[in-house]
Protein backbone atom coordinates (compact mmCIF):
# COMPACT_ATOMS: atom_id res chain seq x y z
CA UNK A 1 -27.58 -86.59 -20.15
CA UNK A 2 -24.48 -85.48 -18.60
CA UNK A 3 -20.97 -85.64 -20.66
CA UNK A 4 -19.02 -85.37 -17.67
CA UNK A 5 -19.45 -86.50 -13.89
CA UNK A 6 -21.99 -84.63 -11.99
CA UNK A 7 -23.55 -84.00 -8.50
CA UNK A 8 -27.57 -83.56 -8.43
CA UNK A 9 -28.70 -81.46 -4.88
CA UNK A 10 -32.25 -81.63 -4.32
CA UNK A 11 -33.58 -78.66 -2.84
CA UNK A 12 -36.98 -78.50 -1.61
CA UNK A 13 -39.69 -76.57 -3.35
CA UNK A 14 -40.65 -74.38 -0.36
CA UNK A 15 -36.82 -73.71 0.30
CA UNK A 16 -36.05 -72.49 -3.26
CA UNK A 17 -39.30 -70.44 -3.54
CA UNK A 18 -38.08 -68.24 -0.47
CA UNK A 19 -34.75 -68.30 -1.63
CA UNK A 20 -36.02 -66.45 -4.63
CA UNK A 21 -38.72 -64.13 -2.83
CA UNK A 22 -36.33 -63.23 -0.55
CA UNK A 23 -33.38 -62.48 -2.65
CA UNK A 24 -33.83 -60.93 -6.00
CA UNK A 25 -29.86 -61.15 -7.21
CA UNK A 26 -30.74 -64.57 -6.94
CA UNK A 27 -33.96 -64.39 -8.47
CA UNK A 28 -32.46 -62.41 -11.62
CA UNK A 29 -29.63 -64.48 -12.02
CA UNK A 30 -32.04 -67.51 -12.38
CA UNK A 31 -34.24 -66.04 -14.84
CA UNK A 32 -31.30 -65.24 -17.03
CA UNK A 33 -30.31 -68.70 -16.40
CA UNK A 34 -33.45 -70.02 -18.14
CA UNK A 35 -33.74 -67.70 -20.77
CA UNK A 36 -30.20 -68.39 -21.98
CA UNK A 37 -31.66 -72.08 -21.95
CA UNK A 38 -35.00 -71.59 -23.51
CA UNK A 39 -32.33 -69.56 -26.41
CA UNK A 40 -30.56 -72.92 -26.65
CA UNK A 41 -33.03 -75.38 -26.97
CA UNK A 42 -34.78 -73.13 -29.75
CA UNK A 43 -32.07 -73.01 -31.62
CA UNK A 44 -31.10 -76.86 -31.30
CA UNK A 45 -34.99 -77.25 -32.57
CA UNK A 46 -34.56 -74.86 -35.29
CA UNK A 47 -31.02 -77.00 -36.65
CA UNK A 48 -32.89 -80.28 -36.02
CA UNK A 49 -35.64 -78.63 -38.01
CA UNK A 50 -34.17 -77.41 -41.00
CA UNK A 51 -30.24 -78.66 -41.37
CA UNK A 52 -28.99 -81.94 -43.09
CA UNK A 53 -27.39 -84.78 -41.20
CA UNK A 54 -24.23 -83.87 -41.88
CA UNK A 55 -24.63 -80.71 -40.25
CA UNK A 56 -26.23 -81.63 -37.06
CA UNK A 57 -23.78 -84.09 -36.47
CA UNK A 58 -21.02 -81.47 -37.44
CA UNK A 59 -22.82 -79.05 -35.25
CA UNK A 60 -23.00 -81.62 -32.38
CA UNK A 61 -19.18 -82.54 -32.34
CA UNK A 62 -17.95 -78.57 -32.20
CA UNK A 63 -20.38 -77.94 -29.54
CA UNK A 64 -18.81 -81.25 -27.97
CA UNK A 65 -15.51 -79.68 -28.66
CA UNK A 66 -15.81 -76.65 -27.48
CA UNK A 67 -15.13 -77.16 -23.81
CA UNK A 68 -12.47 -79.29 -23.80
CA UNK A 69 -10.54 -77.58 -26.64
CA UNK A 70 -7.64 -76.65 -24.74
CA UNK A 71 -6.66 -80.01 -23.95
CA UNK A 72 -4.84 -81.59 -26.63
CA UNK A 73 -5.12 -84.73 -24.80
CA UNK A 74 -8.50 -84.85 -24.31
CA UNK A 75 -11.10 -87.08 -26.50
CA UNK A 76 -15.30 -87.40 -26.58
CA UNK A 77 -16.60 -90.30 -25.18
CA UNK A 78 -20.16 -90.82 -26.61
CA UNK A 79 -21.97 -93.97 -27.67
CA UNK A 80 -23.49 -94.00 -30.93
CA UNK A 81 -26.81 -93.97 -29.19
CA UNK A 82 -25.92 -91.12 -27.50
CA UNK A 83 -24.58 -89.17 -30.13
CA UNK A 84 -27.71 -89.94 -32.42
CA UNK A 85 -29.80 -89.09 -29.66
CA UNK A 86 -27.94 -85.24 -29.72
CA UNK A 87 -27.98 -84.91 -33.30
CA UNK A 88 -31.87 -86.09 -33.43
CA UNK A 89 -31.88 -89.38 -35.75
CA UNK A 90 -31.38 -93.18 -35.67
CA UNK A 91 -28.37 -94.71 -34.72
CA UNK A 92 -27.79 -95.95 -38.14
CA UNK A 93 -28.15 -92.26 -39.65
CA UNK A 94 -25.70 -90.26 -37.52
CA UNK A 95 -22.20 -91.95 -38.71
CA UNK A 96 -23.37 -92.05 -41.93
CA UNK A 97 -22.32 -88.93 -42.95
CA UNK A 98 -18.95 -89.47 -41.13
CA UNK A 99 -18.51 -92.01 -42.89
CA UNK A 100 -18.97 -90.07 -45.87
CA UNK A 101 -16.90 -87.14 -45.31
CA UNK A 102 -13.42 -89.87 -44.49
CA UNK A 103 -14.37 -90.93 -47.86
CA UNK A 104 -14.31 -87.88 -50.06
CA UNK A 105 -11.47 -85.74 -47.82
């Protein structure tokens, strides 16, 4: 899913092999690329794993933040599905503790 407009370039598989092969800044520069990934993704497992609701979606919204924090103008746009889909519950489950937090602040 992609927050923000994107371009996709396909590049074929025998192209990109020899691009790597041949060049091993490139090479390098990938591999760092997808451990940095494989880093994420284990630690978005690990939160889904063993954090509350209320944190994930916490979690999820200052990751969210994060990039566009020197805007003050700038907002998320994100459906609910979305956003529960991020946080790793049901639709129904992810404002909930939003809803929560308005209350008792």
């Amino acid at each position: 899913m992609a927050l923000d407009d994107a371009e996709l370039v396909y590049i074929p598989q025998d192209d990109f092999s020899q691009l790597l092969l041949r060049n091993s800044a490139v090479s390098q520069q990938f591999i760092r690329l997808l451990a940095g990934r494989v880093r994420e993704r284990e630690q978005q497992l690990l939160t889904m794993a063993y954090s509350s609701i209320r944190r994930r979606v916490a979690d999820t919204l200052l990751r969210l933040h994060e990039p566009i924090s020197a805007d003050p103008t700038a907002s998320i746009q994100l459906s609910r599905d979305d956003m529960a889909a991020m946080v790793g519950t049901a639709p129904s489950r992810s404002f909930a503790p939003l809803a929560n937090s308005t209350r008792t602040a």
